[in-house]
PDB file of N, CA and C in Angstrom:
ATOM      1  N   UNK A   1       0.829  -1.191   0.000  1.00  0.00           N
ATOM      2  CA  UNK A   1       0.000   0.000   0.000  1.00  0.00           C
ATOM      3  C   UNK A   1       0.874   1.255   0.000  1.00  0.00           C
ATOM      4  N   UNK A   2       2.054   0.650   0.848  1.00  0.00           N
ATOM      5  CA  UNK A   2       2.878   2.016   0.947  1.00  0.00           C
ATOM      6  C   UNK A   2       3.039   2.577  -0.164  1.00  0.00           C
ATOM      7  N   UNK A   3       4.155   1.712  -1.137  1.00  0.00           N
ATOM      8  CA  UNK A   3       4.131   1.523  -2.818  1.00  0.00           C
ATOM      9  C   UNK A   3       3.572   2.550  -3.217  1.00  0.00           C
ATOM     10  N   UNK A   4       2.398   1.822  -3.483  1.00  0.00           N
ATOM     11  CA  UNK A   4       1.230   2.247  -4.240  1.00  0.00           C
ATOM     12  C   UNK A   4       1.195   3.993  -4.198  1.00  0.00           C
ATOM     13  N   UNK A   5       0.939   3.936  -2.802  1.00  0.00           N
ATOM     14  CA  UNK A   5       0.418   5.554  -2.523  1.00  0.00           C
ATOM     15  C   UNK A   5       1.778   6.241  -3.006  1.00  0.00           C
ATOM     16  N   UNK A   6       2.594   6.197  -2.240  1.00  0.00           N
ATOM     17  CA  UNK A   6       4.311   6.751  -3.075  1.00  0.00           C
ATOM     18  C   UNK A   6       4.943   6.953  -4.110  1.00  0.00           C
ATOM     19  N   UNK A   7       4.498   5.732  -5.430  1.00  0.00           N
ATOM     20  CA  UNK A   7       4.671   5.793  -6.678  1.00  0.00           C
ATOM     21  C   UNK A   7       3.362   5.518  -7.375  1.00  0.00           C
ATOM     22  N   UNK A   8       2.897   5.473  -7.408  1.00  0.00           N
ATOM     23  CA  UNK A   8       1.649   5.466  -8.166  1.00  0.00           C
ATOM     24  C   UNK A   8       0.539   6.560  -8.127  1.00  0.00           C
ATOM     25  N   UNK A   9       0.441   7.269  -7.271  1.00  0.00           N
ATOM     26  CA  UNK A   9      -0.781   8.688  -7.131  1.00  0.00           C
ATOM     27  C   UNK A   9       0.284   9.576  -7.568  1.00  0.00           C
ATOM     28  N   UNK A  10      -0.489  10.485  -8.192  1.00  0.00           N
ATOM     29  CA  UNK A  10      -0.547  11.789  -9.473  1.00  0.00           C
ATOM     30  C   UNK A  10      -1.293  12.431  -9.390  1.00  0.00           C
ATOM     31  N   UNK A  11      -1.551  13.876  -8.659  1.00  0.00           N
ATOM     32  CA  UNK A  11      -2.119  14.691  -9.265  1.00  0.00           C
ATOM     33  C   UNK A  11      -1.992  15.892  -9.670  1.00  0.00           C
ATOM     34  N   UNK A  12      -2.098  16.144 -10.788  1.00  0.00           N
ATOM     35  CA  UNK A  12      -1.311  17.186 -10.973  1.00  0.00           C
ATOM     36  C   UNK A  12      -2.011  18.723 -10.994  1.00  0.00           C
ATOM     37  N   UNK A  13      -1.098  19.608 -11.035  1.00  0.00           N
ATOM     38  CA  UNK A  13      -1.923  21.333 -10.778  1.00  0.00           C
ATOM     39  C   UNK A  13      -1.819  22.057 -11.901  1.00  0.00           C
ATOM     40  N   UNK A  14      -2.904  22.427 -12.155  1.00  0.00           N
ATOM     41  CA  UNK A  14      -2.990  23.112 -13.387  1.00  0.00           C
ATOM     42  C   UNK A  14      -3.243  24.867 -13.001  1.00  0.00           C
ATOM     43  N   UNK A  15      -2.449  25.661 -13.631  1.00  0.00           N
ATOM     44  CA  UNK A  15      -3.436  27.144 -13.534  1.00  0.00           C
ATOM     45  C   UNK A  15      -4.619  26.893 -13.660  1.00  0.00           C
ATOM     46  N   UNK A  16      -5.548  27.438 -12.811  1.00  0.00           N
ATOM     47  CA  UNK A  16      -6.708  28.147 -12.994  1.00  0.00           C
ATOM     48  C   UNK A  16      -7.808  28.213 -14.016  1.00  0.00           C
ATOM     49  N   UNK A  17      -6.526  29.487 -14.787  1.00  0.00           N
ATOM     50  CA  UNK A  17      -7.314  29.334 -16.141  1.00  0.00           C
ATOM     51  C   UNK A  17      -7.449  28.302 -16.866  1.00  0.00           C
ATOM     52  N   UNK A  18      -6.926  27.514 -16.213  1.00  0.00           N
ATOM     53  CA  UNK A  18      -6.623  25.729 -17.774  1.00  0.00           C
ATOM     54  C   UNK A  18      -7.890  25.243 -16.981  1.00  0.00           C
ATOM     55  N   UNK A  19      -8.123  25.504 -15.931  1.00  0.00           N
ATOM     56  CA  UNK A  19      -9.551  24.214 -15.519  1.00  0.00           C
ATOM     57  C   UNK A  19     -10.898  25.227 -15.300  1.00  0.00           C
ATOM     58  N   UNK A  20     -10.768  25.968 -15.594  1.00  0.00           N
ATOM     59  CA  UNK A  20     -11.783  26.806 -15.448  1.00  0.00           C
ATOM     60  C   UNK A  20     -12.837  25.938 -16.435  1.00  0.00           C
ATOM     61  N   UNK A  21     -12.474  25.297 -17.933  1.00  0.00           N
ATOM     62  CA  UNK A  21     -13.288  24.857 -18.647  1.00  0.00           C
ATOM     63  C   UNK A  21     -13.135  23.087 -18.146  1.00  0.00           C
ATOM     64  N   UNK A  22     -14.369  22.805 -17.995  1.00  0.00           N
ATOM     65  CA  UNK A  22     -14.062  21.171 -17.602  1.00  0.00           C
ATOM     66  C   UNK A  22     -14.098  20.480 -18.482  1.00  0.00           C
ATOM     67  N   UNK A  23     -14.488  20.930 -19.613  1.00  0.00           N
ATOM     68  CA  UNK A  23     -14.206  19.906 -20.897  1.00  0.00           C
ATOM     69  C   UNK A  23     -12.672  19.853 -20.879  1.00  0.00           C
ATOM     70  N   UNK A  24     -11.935  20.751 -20.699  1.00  0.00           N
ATOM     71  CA  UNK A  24     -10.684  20.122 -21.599  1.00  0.00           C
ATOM     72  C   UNK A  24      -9.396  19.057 -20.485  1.00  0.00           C
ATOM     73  N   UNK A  25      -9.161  18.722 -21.765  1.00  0.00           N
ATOM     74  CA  UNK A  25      -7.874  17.415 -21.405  1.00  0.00           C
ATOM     75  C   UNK A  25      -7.411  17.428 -20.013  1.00  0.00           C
ATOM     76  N   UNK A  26      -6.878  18.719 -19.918  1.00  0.00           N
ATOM     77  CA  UNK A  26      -6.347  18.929 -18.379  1.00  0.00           C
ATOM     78  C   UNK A  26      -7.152  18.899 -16.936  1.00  0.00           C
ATOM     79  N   UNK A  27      -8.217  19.275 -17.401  1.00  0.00           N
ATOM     80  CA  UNK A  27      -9.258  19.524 -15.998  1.00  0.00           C
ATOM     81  C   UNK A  27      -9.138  17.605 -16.492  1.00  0.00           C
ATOM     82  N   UNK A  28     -10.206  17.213 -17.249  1.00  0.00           N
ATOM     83  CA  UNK A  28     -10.784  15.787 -17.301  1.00  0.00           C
ATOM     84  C   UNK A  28      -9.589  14.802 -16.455  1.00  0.00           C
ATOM     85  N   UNK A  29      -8.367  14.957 -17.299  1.00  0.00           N
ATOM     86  CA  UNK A  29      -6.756  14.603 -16.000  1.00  0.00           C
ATOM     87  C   UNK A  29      -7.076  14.179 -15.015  1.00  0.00           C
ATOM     88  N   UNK A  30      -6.819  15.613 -14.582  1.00  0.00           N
ATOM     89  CA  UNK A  30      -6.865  15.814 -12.872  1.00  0.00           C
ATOM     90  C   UNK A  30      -8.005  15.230 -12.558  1.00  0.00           C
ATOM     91  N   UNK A  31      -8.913  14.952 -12.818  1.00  0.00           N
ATOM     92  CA  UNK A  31     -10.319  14.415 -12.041  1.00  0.00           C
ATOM     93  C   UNK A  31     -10.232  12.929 -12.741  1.00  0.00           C
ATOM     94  N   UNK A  32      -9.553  12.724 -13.131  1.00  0.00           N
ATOM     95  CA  UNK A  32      -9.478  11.039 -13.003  1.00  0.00           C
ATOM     96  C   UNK A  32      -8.144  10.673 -12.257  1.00  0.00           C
ATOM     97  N   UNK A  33      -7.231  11.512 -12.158  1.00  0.00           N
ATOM     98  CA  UNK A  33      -6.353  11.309 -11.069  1.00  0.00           C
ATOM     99  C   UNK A  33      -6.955  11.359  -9.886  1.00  0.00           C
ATOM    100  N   UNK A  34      -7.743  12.508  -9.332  1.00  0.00           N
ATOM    101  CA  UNK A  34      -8.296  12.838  -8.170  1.00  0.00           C
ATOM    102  C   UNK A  34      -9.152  11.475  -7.454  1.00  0.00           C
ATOM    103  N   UNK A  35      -9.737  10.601  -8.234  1.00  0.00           N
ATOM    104  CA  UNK A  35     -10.733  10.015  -8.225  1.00  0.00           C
ATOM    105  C   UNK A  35     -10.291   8.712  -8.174  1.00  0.00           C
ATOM    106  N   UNK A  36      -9.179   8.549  -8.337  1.00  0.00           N
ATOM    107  CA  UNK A  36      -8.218   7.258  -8.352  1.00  0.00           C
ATOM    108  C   UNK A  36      -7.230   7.176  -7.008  1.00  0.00           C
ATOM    109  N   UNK A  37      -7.498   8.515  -6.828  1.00  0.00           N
ATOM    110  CA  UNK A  37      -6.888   7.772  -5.590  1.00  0.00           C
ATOM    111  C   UNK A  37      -7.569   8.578  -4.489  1.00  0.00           C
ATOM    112  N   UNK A  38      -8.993   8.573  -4.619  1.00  0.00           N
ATOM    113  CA  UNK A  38      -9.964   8.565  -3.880  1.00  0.00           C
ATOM    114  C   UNK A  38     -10.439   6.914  -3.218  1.00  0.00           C
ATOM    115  N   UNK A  39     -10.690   6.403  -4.824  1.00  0.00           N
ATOM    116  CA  UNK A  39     -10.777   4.606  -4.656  1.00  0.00           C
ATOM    117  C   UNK A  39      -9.716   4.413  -3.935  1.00  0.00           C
ATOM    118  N   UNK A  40      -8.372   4.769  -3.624  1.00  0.00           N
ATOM    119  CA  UNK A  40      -7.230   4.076  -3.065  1.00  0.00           C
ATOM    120  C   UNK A  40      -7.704   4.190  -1.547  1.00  0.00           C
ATOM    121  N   UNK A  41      -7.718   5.345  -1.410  1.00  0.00           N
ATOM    122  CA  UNK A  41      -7.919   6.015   0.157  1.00  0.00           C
ATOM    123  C   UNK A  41      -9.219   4.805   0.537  1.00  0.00           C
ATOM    124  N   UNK A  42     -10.176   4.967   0.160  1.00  0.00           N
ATOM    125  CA  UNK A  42     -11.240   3.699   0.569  1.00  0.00           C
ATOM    126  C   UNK A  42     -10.615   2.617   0.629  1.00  0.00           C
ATOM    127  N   UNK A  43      -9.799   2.109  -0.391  1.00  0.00           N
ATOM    128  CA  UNK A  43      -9.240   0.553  -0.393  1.00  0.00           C
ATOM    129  C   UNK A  43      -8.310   0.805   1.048  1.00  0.00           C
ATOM    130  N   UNK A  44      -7.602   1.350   1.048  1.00  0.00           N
ATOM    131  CA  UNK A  44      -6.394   1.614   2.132  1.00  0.00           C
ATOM    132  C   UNK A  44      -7.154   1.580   3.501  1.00  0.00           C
ATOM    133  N   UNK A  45      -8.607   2.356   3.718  1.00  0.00           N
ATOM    134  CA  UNK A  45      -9.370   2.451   4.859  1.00  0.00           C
ATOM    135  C   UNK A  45     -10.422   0.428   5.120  1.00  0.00           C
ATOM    136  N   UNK A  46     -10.088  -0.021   3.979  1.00  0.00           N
ATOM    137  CA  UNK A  46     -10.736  -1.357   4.409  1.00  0.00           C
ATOM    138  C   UNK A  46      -9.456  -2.205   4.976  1.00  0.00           C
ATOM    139  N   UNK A  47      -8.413  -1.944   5.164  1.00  0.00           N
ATOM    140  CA  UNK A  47      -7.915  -2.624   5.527  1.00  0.00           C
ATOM    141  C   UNK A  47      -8.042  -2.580   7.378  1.00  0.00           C
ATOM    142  N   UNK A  48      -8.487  -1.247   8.004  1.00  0.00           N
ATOM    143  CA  UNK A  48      -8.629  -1.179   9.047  1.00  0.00           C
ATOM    144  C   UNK A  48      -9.206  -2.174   9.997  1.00  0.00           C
ATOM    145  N   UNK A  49      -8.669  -2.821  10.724  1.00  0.00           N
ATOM    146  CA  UNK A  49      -9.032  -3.740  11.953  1.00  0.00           C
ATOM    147  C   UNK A  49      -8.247  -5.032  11.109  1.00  0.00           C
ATOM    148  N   UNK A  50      -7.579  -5.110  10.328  1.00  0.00           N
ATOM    149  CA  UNK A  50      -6.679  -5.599   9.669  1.00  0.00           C
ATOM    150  C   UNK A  50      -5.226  -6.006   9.781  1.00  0.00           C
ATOM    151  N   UNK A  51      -4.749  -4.501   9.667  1.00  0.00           N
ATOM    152  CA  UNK A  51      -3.435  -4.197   9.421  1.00  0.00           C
ATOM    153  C   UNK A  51      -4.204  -2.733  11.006  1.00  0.00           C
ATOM    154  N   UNK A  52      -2.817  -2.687  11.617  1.00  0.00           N
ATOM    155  CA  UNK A  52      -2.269  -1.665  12.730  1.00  0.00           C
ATOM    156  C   UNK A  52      -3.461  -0.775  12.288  1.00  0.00           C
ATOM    157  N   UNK A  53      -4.210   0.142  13.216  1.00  0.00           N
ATOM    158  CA  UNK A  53      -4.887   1.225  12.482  1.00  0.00           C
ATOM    159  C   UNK A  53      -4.233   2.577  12.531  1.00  0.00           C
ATOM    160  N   UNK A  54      -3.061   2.452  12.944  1.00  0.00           N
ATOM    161  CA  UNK A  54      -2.203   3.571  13.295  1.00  0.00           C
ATOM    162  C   UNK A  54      -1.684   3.543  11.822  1.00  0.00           C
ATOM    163  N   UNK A  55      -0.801   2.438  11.411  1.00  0.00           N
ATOM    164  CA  UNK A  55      -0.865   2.254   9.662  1.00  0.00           C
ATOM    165  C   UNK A  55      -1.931   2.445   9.148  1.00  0.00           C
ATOM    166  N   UNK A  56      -2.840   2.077   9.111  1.00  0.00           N
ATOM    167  CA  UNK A  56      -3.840   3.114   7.875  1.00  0.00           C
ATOM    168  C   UNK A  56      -4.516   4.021   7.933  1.00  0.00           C
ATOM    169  N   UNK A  57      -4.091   4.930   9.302  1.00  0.00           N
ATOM    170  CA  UNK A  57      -4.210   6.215   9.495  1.00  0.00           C
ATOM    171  C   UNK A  57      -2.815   7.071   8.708  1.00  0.00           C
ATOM    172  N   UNK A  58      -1.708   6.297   9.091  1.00  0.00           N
ATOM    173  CA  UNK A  58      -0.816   6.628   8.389  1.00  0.00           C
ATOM    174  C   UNK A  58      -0.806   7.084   6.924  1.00  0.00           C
ATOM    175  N   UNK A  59      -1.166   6.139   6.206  1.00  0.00           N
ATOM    176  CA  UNK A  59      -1.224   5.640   4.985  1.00  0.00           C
ATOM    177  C   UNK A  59      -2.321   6.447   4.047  1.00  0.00           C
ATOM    178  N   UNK A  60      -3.417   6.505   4.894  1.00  0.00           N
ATOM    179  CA  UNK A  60      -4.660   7.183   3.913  1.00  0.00           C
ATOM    180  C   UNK A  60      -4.714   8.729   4.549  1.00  0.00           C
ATOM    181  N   UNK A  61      -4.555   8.872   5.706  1.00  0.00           N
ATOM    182  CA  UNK A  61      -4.663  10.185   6.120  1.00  0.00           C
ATOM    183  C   UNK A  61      -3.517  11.091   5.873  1.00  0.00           C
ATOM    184  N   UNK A  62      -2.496  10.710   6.761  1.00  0.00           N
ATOM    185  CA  UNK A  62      -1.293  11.698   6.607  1.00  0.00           C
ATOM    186  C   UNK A  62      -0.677  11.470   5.145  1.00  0.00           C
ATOM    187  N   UNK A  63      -0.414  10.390   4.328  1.00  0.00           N
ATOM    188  CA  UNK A  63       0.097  10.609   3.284  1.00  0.00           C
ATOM    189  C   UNK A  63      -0.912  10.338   1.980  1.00  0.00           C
ATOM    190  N   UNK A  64      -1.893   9.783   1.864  1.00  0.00           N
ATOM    191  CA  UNK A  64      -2.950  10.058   0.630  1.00  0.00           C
ATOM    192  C   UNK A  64      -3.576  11.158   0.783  1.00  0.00           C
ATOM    193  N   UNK A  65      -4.866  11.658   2.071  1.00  0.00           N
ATOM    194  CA  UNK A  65      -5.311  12.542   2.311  1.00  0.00           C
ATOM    195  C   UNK A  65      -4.508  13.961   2.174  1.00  0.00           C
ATOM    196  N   UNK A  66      -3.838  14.016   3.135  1.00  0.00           N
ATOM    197  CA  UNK A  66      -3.116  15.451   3.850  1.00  0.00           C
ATOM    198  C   UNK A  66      -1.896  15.433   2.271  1.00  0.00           C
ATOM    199  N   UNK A  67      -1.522  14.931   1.569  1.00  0.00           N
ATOM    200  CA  UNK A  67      -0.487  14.859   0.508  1.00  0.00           C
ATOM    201  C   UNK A  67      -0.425  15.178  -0.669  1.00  0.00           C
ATOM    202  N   UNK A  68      -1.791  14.203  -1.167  1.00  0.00           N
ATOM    203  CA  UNK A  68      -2.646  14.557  -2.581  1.00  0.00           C
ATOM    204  C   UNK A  68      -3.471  15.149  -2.766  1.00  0.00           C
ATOM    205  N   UNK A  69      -4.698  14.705  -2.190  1.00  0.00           N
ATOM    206  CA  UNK A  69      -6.353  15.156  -2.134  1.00  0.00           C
ATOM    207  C   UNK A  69      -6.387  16.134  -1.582  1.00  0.00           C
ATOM    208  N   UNK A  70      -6.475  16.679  -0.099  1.00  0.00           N
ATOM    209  CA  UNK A  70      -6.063  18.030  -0.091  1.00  0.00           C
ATOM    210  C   UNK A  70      -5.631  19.249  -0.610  1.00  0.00           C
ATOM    211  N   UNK A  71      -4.480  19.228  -1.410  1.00  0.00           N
ATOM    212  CA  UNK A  71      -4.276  19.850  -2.042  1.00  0.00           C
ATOM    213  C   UNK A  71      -4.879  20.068  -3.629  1.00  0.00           C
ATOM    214  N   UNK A  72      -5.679  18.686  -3.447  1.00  0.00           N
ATOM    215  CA  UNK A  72      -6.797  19.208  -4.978  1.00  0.00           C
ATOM    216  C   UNK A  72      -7.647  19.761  -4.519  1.00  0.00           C
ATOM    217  N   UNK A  73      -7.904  19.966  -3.342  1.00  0.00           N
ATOM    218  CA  UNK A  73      -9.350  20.374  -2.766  1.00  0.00           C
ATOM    219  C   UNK A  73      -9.042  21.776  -2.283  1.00  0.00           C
ATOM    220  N   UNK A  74      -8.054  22.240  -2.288  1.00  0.00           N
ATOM    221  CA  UNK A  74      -7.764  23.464  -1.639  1.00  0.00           C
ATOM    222  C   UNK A  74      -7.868  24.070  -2.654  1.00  0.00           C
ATOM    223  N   UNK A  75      -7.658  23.611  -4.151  1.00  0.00           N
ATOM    224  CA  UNK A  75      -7.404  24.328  -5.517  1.00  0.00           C
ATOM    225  C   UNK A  75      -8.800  24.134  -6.032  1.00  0.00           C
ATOM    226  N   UNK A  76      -9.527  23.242  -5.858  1.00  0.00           N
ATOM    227  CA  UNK A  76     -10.888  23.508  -6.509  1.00  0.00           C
ATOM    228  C   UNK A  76     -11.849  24.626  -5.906  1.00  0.00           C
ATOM    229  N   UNK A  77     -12.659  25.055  -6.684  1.00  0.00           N
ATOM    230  CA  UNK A  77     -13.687  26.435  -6.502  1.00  0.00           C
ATOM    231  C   UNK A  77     -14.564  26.025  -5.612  1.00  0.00           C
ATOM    232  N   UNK A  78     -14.766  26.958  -4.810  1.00  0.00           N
ATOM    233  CA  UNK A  78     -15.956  26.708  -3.993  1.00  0.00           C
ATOM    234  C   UNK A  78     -17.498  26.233  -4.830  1.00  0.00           C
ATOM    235  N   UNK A  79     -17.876  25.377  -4.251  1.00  0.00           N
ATOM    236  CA  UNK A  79     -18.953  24.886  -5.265  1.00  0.00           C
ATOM    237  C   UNK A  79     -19.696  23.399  -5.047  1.00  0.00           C
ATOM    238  N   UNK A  80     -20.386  23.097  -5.734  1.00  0.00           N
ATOM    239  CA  UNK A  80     -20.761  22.253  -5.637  1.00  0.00           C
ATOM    240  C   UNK A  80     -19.707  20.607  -6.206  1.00  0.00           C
ATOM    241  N   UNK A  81     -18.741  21.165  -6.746  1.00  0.00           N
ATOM    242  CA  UNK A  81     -17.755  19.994  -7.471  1.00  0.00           C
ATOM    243  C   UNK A  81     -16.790  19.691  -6.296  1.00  0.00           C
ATOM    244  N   UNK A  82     -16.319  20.389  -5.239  1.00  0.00           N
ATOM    245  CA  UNK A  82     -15.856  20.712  -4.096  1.00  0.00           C
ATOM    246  C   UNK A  82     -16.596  20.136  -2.695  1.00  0.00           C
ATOM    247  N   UNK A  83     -17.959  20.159  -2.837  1.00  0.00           N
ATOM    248  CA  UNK A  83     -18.619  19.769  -1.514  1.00  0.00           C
ATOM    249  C   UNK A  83     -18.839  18.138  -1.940  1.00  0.00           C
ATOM    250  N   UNK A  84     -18.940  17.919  -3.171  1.00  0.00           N
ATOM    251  CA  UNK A  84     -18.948  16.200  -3.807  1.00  0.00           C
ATOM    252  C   UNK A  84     -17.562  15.582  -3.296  1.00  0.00           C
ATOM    253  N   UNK A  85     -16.581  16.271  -3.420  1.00  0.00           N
ATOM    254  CA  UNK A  85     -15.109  15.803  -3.518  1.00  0.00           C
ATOM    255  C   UNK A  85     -15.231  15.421  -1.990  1.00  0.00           C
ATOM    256  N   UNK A  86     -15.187  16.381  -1.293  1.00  0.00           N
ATOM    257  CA  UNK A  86     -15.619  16.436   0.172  1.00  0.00           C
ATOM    258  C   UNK A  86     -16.467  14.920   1.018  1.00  0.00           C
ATOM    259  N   UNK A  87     -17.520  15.103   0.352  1.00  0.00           N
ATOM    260  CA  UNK A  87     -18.142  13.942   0.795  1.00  0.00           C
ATOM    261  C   UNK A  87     -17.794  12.638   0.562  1.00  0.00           C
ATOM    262  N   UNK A  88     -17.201  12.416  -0.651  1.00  0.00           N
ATOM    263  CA  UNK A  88     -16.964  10.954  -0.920  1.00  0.00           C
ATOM    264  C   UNK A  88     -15.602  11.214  -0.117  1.00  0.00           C
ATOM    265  N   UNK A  89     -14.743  12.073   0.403  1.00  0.00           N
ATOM    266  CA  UNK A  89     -13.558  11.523   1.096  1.00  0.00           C
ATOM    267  C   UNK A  89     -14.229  11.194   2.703  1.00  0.00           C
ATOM    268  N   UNK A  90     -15.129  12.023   3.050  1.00  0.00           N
ATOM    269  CA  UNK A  90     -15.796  11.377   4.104  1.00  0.00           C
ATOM    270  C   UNK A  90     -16.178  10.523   4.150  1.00  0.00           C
ATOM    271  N   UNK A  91     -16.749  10.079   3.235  1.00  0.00           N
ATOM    272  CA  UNK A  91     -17.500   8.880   2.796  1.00  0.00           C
ATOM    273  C   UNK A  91     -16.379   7.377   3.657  1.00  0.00           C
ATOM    274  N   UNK A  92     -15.281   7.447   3.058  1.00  0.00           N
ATOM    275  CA  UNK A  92     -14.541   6.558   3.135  1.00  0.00           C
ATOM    276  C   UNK A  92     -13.902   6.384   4.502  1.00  0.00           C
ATOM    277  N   UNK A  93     -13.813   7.223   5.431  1.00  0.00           N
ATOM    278  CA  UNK A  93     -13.315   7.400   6.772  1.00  0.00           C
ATOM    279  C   UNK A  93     -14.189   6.616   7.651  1.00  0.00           C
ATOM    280  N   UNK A  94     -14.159   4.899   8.437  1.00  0.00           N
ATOM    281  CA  UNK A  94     -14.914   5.128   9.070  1.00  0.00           C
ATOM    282  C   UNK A  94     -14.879   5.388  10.427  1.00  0.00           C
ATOM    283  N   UNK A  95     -16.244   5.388  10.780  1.00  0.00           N
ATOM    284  CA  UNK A  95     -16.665   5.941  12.160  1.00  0.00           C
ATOM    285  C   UNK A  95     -16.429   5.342  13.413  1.00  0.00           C
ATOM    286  N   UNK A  96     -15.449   4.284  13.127  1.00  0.00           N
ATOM    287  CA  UNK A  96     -14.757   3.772  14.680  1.00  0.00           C
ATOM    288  C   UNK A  96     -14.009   4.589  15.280  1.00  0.00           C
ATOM    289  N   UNK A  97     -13.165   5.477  13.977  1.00  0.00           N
ATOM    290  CA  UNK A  97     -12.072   6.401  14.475  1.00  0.00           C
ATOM    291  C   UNK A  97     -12.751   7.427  15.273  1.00  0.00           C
ATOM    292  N   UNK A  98     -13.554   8.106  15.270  1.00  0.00           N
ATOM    293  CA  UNK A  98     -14.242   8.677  15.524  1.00  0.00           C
ATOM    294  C   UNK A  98     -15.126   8.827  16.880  1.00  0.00           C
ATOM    295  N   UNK A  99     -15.367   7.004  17.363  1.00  0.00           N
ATOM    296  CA  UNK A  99     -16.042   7.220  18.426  1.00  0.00           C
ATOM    297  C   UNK A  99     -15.536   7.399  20.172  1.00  0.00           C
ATOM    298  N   UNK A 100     -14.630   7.397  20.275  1.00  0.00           N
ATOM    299  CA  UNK A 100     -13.918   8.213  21.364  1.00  0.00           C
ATOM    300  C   UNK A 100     -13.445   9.471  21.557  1.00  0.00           C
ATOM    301  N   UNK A 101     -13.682  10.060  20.300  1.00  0.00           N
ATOM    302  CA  UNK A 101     -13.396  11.618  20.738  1.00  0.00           C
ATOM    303  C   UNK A 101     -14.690  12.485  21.124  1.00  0.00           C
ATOM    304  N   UNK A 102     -14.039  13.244  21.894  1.00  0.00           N
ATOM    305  CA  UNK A 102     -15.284  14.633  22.699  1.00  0.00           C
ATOM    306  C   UNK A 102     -15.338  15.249  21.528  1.00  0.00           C
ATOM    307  N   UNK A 103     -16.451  16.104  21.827  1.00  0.00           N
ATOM    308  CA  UNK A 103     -17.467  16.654  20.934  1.00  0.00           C
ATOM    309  C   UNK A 103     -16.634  17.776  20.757  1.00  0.00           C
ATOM    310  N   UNK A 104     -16.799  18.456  19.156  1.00  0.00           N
ATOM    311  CA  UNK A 104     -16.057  19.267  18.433  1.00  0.00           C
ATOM    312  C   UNK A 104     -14.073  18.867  18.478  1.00  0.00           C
ATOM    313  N   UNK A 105     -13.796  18.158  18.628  1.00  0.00           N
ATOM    314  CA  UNK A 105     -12.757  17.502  17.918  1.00  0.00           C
ATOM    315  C   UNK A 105     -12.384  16.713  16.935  1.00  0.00           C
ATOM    316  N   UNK A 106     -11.143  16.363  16.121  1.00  0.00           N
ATOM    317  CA  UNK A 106     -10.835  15.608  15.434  1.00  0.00           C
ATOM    318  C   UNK A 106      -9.691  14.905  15.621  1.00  0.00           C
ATOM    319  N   UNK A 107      -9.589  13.880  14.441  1.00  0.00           N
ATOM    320  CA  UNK A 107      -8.134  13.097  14.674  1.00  0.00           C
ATOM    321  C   UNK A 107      -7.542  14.448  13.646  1.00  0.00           C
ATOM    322  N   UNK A 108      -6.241  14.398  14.996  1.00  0.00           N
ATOM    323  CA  UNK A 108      -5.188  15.205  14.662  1.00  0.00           C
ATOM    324  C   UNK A 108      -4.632  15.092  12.786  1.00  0.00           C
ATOM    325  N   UNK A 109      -4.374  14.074  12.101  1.00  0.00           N
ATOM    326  CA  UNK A 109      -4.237  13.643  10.757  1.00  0.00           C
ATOM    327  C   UNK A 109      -5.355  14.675  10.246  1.00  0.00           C
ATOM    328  N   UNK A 110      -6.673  14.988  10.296  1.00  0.00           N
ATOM    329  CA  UNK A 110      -8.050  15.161  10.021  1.00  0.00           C
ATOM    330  C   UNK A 110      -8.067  16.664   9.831  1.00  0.00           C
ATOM    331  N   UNK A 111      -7.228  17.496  10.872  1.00  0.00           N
ATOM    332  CA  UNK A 111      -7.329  19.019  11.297  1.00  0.00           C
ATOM    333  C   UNK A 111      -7.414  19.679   9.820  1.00  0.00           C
ATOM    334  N   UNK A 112      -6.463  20.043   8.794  1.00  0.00           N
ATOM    335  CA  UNK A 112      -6.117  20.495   7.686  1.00  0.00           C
ATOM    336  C   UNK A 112      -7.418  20.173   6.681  1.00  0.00           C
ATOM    337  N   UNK A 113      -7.757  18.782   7.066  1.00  0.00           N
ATOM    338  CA  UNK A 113      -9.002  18.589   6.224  1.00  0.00           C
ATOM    339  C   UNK A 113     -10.494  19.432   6.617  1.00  0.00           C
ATOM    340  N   UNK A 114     -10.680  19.139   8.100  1.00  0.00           N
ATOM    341  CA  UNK A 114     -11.635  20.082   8.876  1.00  0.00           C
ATOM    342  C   UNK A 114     -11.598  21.509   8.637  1.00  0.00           C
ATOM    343  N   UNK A 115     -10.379  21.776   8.318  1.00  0.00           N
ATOM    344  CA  UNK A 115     -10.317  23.664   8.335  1.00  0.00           C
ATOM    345  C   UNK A 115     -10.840  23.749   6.769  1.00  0.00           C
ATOM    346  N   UNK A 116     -10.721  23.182   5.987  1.00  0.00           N
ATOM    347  CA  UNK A 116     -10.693  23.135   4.666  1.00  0.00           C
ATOM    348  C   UNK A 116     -12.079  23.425   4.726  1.00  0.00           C
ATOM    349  N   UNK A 117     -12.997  22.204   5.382  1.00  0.00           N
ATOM    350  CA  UNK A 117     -15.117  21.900   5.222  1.00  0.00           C
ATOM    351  C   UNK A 117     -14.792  23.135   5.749  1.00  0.00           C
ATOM    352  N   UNK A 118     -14.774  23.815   6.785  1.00  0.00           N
ATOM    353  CA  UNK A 118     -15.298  24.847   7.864  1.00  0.00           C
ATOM    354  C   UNK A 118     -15.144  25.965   7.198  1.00  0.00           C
ATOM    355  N   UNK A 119     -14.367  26.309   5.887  1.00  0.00           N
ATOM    356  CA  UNK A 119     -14.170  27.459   5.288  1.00  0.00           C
ATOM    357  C   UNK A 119     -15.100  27.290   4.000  1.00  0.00           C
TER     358      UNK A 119
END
């Protein structure tokens, strides 16, 4: 998995102006990169209760999440293509991690992503 996430995810940044139109080559790219290793981050999160969950916190959060995706998400427009992106990465997180923390916190890995929804 390590692999994988290390040499194999791509996504790349385009100016602005190049994705402003989603028809072309470059936007279409990036959103099949984006989206590929969206599927990873899910695959990487089934391994949980598996493999260490500290490793696939590792693995999908600090270095797929916080590495790749993030930073596509910080570059996409506020919008509705943005709150989709959003959800399916939630989507994939589950809610074991989750159930020991007090109310209005996160896993530390999570923060950068949280500030991201909250803005």
């Amino acid at each position: 998995m390590k692999e994988s996430i290390e040499e194999d995810v791509f996504i790349p940044l385009y100016p602005k102006s190049t994705m402003e139109d989603k028809s072309s080559l470059c936007a279409k790219f990036q959103e099949r990169r984006f989206w590929s290793a969206v599927k990873l981050l899910s695959n990487v999160v089934l391994w949980d209760g598996i493999v260490q969950e500290d490793t696939v916190r590792d693995l999908g959060l600090s270095k797929l999440l916080n590495r790749y995706l993030l930073l596509n998400l910080l570059n996409t427009p506020p919008g509705l293509d943005n709150t989709e992106k959003c959800s399916k990465v939630v989507d994939c997180l589950p809610e074991r991690w989750f159930q020991d923390l007090t109310s209005g916190s996160t896993l530390p890995e999570l923060h950068n992503f949280c500030q991201h929804l909250l803005q």
